[in-house]
Every structure is written in structure tokens, then in C-alpha cells.
C-alpha atoms as a PDB file:
ATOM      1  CA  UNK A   1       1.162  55.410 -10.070  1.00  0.00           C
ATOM      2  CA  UNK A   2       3.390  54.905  -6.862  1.00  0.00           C
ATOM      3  CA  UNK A   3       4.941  51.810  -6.734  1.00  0.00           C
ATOM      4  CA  UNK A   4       6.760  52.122  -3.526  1.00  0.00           C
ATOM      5  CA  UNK A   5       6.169  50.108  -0.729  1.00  0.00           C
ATOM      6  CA  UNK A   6       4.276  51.754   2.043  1.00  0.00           C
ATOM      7  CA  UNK A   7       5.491  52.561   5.425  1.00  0.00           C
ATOM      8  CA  UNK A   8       3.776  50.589   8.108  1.00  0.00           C
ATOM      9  CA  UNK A   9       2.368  52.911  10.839  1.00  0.00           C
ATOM     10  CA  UNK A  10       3.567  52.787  14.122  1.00  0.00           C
ATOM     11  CA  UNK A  11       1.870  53.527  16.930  1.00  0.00           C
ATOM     12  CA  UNK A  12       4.328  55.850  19.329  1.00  0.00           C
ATOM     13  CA  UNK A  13       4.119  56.667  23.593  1.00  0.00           C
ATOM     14  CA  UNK A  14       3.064  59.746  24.174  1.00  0.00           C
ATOM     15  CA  UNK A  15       5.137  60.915  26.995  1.00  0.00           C
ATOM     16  CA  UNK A  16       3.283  62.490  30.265  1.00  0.00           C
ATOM     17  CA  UNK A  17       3.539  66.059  29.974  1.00  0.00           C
ATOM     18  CA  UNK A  18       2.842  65.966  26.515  1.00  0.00           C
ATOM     19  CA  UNK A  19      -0.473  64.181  27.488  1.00  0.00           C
ATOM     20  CA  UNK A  20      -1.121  66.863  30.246  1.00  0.00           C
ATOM     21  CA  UNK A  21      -1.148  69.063  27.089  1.00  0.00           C
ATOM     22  CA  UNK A  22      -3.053  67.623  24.718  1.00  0.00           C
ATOM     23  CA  UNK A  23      -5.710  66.948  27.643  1.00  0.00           C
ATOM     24  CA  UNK A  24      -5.839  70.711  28.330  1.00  0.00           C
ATOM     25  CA  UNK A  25      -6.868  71.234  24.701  1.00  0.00           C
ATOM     26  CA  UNK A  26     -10.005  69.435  25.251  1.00  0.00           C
ATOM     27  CA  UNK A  27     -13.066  70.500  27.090  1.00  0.00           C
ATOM     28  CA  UNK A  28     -15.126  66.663  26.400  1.00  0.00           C
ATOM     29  CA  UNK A  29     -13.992  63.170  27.466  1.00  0.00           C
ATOM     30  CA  UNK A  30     -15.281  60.214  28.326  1.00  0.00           C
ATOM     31  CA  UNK A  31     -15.378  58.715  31.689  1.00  0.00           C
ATOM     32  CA  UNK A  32     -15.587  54.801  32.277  1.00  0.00           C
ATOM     33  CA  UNK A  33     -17.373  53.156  35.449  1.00  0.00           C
ATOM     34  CA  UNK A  34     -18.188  49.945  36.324  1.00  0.00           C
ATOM     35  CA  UNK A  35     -21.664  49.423  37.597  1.00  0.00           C
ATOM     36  CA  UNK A  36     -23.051  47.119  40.419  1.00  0.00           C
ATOM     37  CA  UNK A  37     -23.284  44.268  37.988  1.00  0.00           C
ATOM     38  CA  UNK A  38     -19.596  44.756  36.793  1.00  0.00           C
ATOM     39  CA  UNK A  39     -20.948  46.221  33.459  1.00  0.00           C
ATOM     40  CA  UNK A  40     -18.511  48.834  32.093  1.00  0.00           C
ATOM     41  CA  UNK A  41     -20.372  52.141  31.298  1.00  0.00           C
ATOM     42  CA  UNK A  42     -19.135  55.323  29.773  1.00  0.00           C
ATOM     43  CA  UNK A  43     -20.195  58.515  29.915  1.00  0.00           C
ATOM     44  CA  UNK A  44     -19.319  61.521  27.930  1.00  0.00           C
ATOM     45  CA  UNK A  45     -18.328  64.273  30.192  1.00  0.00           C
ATOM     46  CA  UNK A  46     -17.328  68.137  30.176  1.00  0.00           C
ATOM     47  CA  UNK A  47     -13.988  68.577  32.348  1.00  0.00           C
ATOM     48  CA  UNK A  48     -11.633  70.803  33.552  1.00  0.00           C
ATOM     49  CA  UNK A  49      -7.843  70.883  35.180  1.00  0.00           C
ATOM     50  CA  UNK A  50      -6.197  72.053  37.757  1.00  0.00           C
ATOM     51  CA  UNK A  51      -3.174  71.163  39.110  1.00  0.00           C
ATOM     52  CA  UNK A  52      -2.892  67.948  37.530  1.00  0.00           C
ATOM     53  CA  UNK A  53      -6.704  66.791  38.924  1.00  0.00           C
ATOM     54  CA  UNK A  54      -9.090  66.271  36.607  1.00  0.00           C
ATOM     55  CA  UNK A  55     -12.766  67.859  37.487  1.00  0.00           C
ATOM     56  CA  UNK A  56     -16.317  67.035  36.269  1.00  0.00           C
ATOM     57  CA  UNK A  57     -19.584  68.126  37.132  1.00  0.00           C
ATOM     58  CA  UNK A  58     -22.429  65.255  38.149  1.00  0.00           C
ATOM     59  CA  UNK A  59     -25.975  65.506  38.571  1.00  0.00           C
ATOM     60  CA  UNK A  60     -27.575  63.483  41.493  1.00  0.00           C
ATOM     61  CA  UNK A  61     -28.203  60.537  39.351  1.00  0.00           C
ATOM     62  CA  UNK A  62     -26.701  57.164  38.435  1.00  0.00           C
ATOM     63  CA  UNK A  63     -23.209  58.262  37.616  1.00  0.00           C
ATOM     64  CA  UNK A  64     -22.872  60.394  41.074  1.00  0.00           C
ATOM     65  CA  UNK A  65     -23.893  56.899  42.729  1.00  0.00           C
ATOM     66  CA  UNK A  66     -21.421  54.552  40.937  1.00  0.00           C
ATOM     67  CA  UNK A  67     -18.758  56.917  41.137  1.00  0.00           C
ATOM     68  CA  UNK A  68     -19.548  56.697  45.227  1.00  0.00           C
ATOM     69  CA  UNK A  69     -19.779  53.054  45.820  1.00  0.00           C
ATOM     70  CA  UNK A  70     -16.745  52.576  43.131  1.00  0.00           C
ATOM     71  CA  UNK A  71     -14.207  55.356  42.144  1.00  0.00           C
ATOM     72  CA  UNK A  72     -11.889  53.364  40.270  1.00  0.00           C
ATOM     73  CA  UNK A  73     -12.445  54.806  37.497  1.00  0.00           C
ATOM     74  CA  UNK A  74     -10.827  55.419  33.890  1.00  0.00           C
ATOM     75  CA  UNK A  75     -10.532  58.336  31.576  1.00  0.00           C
ATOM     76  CA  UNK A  76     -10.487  58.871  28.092  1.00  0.00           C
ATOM     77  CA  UNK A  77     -10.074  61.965  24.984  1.00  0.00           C
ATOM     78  CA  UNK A  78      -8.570  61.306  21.568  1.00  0.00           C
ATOM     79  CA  UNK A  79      -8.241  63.673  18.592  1.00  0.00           C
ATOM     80  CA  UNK A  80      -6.044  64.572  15.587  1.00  0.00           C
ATOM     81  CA  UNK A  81      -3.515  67.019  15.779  1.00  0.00           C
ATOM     82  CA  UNK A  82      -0.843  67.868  12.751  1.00  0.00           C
ATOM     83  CA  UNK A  83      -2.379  65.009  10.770  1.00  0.00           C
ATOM     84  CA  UNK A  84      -2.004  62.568  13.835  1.00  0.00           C
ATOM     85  CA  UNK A  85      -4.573  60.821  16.066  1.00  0.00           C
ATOM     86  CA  UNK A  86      -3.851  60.926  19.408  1.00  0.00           C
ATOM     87  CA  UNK A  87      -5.905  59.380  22.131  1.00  0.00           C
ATOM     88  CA  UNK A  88      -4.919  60.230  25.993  1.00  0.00           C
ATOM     89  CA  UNK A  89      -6.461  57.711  29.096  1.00  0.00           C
ATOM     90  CA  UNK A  90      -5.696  58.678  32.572  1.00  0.00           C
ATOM     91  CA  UNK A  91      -6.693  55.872  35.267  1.00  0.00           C
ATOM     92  CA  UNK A  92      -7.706  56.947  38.834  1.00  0.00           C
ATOM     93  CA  UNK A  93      -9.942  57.043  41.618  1.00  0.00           C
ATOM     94  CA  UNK A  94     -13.109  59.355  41.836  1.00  0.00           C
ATOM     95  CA  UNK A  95     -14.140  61.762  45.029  1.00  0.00           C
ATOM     96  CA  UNK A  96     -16.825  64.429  45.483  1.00  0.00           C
ATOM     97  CA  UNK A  97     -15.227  68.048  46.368  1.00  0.00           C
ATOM     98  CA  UNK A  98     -16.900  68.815  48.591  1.00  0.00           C
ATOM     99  CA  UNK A  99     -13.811  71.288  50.587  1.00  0.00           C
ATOM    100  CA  UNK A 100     -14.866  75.077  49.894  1.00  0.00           C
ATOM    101  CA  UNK A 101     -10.971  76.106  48.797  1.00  0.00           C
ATOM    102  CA  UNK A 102     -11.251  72.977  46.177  1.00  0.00           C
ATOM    103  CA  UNK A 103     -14.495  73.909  44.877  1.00  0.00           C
ATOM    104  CA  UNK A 104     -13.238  77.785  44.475  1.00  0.00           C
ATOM    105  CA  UNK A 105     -10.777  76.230  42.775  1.00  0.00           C
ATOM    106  CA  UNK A 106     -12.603  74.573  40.069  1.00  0.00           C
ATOM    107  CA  UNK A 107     -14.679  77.905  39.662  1.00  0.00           C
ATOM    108  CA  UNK A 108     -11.369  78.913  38.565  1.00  0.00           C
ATOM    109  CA  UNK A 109     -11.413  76.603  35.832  1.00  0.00           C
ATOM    110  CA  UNK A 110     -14.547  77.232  34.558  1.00  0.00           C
ATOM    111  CA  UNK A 111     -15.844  73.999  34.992  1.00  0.00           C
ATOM    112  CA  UNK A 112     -19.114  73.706  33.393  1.00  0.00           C
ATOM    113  CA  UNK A 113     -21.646  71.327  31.429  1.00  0.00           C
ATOM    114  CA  UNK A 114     -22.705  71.407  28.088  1.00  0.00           C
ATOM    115  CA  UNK A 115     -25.737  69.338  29.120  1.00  0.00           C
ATOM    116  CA  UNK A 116     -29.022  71.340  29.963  1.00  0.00           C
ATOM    117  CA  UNK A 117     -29.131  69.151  33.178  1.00  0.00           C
ATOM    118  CA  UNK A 118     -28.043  71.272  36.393  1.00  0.00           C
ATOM    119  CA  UNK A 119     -24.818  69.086  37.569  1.00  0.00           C
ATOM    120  CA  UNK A 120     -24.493  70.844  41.265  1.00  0.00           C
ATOM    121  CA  UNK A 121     -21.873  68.287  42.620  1.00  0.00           C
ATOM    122  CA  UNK A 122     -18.146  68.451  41.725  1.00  0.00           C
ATOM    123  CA  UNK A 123     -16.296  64.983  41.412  1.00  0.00           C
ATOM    124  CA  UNK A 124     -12.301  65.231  40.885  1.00  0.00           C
ATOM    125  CA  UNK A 125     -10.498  62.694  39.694  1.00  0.00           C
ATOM    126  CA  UNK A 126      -6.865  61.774  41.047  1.00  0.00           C
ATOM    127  CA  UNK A 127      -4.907  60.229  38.156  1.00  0.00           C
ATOM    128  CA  UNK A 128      -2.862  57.038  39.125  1.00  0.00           C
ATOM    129  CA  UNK A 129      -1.510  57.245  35.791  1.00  0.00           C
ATOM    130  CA  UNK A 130      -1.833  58.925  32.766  1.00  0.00           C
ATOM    131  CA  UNK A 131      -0.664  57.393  29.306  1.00  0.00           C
ATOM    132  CA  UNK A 132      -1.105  58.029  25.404  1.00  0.00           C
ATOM    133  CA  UNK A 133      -0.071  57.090  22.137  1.00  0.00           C
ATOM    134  CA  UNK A 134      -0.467  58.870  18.665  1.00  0.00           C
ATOM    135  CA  UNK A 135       0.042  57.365  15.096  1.00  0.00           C
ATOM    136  CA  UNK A 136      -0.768  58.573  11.345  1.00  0.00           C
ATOM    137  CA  UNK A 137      -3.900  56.872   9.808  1.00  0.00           C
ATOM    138  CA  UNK A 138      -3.078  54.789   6.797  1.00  0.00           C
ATOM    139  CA  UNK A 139      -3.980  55.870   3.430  1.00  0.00           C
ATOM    140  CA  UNK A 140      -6.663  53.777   2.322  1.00  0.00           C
ATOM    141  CA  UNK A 141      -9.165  54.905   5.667  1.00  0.00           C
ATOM    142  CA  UNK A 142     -11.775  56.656   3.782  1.00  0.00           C
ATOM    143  CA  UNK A 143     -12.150  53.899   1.416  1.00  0.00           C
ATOM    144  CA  UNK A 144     -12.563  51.471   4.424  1.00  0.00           C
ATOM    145  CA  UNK A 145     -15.269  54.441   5.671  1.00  0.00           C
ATOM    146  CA  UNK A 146     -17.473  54.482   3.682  1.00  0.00           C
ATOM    147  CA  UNK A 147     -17.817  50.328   3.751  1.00  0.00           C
ATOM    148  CA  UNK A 148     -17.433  50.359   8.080  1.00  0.00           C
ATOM    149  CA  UNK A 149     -19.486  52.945   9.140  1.00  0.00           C
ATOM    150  CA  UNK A 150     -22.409  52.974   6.203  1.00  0.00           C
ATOM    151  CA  UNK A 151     -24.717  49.910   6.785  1.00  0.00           C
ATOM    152  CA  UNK A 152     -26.399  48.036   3.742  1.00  0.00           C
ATOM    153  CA  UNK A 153     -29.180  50.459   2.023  1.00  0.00           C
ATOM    154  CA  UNK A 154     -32.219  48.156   2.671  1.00  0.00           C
ATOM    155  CA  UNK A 155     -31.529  48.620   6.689  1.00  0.00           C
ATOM    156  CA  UNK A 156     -31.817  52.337   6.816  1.00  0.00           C
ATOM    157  CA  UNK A 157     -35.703  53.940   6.591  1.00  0.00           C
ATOM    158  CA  UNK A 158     -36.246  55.665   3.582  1.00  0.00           C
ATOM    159  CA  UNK A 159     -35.357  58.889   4.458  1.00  0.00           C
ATOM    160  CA  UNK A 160     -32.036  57.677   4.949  1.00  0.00           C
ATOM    161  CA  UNK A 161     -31.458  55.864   1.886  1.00  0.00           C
ATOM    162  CA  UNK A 162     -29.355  57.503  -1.263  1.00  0.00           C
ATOM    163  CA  UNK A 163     -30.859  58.918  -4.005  1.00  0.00           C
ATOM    164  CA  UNK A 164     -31.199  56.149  -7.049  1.00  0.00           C
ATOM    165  CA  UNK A 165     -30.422  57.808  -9.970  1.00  0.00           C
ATOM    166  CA  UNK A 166     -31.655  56.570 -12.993  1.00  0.00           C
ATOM    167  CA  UNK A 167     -28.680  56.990 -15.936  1.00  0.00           C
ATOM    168  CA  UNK A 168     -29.612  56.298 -19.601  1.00  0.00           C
ATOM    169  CA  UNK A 169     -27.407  56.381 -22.070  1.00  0.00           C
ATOM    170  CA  UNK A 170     -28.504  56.755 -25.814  1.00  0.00           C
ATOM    171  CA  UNK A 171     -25.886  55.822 -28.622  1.00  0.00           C
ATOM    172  CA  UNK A 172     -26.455  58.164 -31.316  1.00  0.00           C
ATOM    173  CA  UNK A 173     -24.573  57.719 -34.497  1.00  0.00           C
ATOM    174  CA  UNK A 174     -24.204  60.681 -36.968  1.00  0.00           C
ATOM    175  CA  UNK A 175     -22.941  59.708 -40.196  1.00  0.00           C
ATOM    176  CA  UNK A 176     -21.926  62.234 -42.784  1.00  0.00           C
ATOM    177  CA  UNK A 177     -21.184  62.155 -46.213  1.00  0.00           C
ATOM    178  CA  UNK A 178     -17.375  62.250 -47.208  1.00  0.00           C
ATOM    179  CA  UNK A 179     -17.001  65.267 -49.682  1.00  0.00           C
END
């Protein structure tokens, strides 16, 4: 068994362009609003860039209207990459494209929705800034798992539950005659 003391993990800047990059290996984020009552809400998105602008498609519904009456908005994708998490958030205000060149633009890109809701309007999103940070998870995470993210059996309808399984164990003892 290994004795040694582990190294603490560090949590480490991700510098700009290296965000840019790990941003353009994504194709979901998650975009934060605030709502009329100052609620934050987040939605998860399909984007696109170009030219450092970030794109997304709406809908006519209550994201295109919050993103109207307030574009601050904030920005967010994470993943692992070479056995590091990573998580990228780019701050920034939100506009509908509504100029034909831009919208050819993010045809370019090809911008589109996962969602089987049409999402006609384009909103881009101008970053004010764009930081990230990246660090190695610590060894004992899938131990902690399994306790976090798995609520107690007697919670969860039946379907849901694990399996009992029902172990008996019978001592047998053989006893043979010495010769």
C-alpha cells in the first residue's frame, strides 16, 4: 500500500486562447440569464463561433424575451481533457442578428439545435471576458460518487431500487478418516 503523502490539487488559469480552444471543441453550453424577478436561470444551449462571437439559436419564447430586456448574460462549458476537467465561462452581453452578412455568417458555422423546437432567431453573444481553469480530480471521487449522487434506497420507486440479493452461506464440514 502507498504510503506517500498525496499531492493536493491545484486548480490552474486557463489562459485565453487556450479557452477559445477548448470552447471550439464543444457544440453544448449553458447560458445564464437573470429573469424579471432577478432569478438566475440557465439554459442548455447548442452554439457556434465565429470570430471570437459566440452564436445560439432561440425560439420566440421566454429566453428570446429575457435575453431582450437583459443581455448581460454569462456563459458556461466544462469537460475533461487528458485526464483534466476543465470548465470555460465567458461573460457578455446578448443581441439578436438580425444584419443579413452576420446571419450568412453563422450559416457558415453551422449553427444549429439539437432541440426538435424550430429556433428561427439568431442571438450572438459579445464576450467581455472569457476565463477558465482546469485541475486533476482527486483520487478518492468515485468513492465520494456513489455516496453524492445515489440518494437513500427507500426514496427511489421500485423500479429504481437495487436488486436485494439474498446470500446464504452453508458451513459444511467433511471429515475423513486418517489412514
Amino acid at each position: 500500500m502507498d504510503h506517500a503523502p498525496k499531492k493536493p490539487a491545484t486548480v490552474t488559469e486557463v489562459g485565453t486562447a487556450e479557452c477559445w480552444r477548448l470552447i471550439e471543441t464543444q457544440r453544448l453550453g449553458r447560458l445564464a440569464l437573470v429573469d424579471a424577478a432577478g432569478e438566475p436561470v440557465i439554459y442548455p444551449v447548442n452554439f457556434a463561433v465565429a470570430d471570437g462571437i459566440l452564436y445560439i439559436r432561440s425560439a420566440h419564447d421566454a429566453k428570446l424575451r429575457l435575453l431582450t430586456s437583459h443581455p448581460t448574460v454569462a456563459f458556461e462549458i466544462d469537460g475533461e481533457e487528458a485526464g483534466e476537467r476543465w470548465s470555460v465561462v465567458v461573460r457578455g452581453e446578448a443581441a439578436h442578428v438580425d444584419l443579413d452578412a452576420e446571419l450568412r455568417r453563422t450559416r457558415a458555422t453551422g449553427l444549429r439545435s439539437m432541440s426538435p423546437t424550430p429556433k428561427p432567431h439568431v442571438i450572438r453573444i459579445a464576450p467581455r471576458s472569457v476565463t477558465g481553469r482546469r485541475f486533476r480530480e482527486r483520487g478518492e471521487v468515485e468513492a465520494l460518487r456513489s455516496l453524492i449522487f445515489r440518494p437513500p434506497a427507500e426514496t427511489l420507486p421500485p423500479a429504481a431500487r437495487l436488486p436485494i440479493v439474498d446470500v446464504t452461506v452453508t458451513m459444511v464440514s467433511i471429515v475423513a478418516p486418517l489412514v
